[in-house]
Protein backbone atom coordinates (compact mmCIF):
# COMPACT_ATOMS: atom_id res chain seq x y z
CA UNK A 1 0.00 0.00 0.00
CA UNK A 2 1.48 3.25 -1.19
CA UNK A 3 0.42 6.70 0.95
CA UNK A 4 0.62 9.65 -1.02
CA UNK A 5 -0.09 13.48 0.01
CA UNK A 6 -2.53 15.04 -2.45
CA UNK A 7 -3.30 19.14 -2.46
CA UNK A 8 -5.43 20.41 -4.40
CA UNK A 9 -8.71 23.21 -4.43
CA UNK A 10 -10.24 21.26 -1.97
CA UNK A 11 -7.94 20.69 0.95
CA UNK A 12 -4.88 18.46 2.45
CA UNK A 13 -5.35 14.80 2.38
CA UNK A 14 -3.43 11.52 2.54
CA UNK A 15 -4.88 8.58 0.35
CA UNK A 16 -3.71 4.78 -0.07
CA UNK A 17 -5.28 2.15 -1.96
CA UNK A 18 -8.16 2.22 0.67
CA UNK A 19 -8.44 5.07 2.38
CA UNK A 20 -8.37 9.09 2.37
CA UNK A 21 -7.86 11.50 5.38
CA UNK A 22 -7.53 15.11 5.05
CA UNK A 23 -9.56 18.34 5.64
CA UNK A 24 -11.00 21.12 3.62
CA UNK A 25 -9.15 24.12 3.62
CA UNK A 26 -11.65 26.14 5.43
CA UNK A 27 -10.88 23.73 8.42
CA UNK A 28 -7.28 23.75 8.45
CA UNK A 29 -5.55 26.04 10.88
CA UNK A 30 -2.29 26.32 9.97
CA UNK A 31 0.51 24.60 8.12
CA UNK A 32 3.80 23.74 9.70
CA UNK A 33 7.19 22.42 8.19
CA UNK A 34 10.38 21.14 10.26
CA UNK A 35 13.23 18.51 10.83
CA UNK A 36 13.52 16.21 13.44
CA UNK A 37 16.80 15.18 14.69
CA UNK A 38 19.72 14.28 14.98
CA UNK A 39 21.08 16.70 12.56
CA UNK A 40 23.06 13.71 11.04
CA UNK A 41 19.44 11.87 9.76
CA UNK A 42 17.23 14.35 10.01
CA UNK A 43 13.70 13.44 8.85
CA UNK A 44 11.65 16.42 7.53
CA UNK A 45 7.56 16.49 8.16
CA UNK A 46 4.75 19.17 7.57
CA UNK A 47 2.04 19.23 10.50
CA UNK A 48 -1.59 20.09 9.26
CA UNK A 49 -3.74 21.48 11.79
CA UNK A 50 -6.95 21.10 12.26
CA UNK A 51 -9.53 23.95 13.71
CA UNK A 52 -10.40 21.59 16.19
CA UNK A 53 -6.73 20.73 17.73
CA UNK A 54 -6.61 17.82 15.93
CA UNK A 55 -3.60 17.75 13.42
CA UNK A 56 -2.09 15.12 10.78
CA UNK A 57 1.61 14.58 10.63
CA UNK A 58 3.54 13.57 6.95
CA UNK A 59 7.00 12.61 7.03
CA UNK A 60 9.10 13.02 3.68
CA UNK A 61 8.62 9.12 3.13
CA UNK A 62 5.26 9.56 1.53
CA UNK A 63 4.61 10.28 -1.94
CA UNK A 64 4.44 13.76 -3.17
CA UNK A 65 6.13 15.38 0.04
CA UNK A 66 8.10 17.91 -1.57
CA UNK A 67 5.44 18.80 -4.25
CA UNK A 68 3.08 19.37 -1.44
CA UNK A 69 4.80 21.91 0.82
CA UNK A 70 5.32 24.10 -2.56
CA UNK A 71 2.04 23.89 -3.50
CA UNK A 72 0.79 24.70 0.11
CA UNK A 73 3.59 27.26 -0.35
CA UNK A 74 2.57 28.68 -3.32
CA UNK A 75 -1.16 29.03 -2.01
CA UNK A 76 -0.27 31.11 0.77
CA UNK A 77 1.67 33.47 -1.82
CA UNK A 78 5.07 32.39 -0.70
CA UNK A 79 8.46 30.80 -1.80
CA UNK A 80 8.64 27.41 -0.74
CA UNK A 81 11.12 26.89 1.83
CA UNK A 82 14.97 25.48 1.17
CA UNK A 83 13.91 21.56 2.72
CA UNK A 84 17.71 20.81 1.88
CA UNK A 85 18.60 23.93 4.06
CA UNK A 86 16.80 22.66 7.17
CA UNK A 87 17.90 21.79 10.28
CA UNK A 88 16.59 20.22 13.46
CA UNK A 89 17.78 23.38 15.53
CA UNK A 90 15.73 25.65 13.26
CA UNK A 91 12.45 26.88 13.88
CA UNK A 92 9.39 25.20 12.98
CA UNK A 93 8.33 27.16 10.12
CA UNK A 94 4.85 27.90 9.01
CA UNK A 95 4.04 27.94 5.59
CA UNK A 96 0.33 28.74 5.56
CA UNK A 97 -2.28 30.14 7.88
CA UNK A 98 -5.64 31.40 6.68
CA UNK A 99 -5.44 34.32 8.93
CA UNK A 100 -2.46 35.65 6.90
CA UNK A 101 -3.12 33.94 3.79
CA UNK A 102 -6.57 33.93 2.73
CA UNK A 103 -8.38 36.69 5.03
């Protein structure tokens, strides 16, 4: 079974051969990006939060990782971040919010 990350005009959502789980944009809080450590295997993920608290977690192992945080990127009218660039010791960095990036 093969998870992928799909964004589109809808929302965020993870799908397998089975299954989907995701949110509409209008419920999604904000959009994260970081790297765990150690800085010597770092593992990159995006966090997706939901309005409710609730949030979904996708590590750089699934399908369509990168392609996904510049798309979410590009919807909230910024560059996509440098993923190569990042460290454990930086930041979390958010790369969409509706309060900033949608009104």
């Amino acid at each position: 079974m093969t998870e992928r990350i799909v964004v589109d005009e809808v929302g965020i959502r993870t799908e397998d051969d089975r299954h989907s789980f995701g949110w509409p944009w209008a419920e999604i809080q904000h959009v994260s990006v970081a790297a765990l450590p150690p800085a010597e295997h770092r593992f990159l993920y995006f966090e997706v939060t939901h309005v409710s608290g609730e949030f979904m977690e996708v590590g750089e192992t699934v399908d369509g990782f990168r392609e996904a945080v510049t798309v979410i990127s590009a919807r909230a009218g910024r560059a996509a971040p440098d993923l190569d660039a990042l460290r454990p010791s930086d930041p979390v960095l958010e790369i969409w919010s509706p309060l900033r990036d949608e009104g």
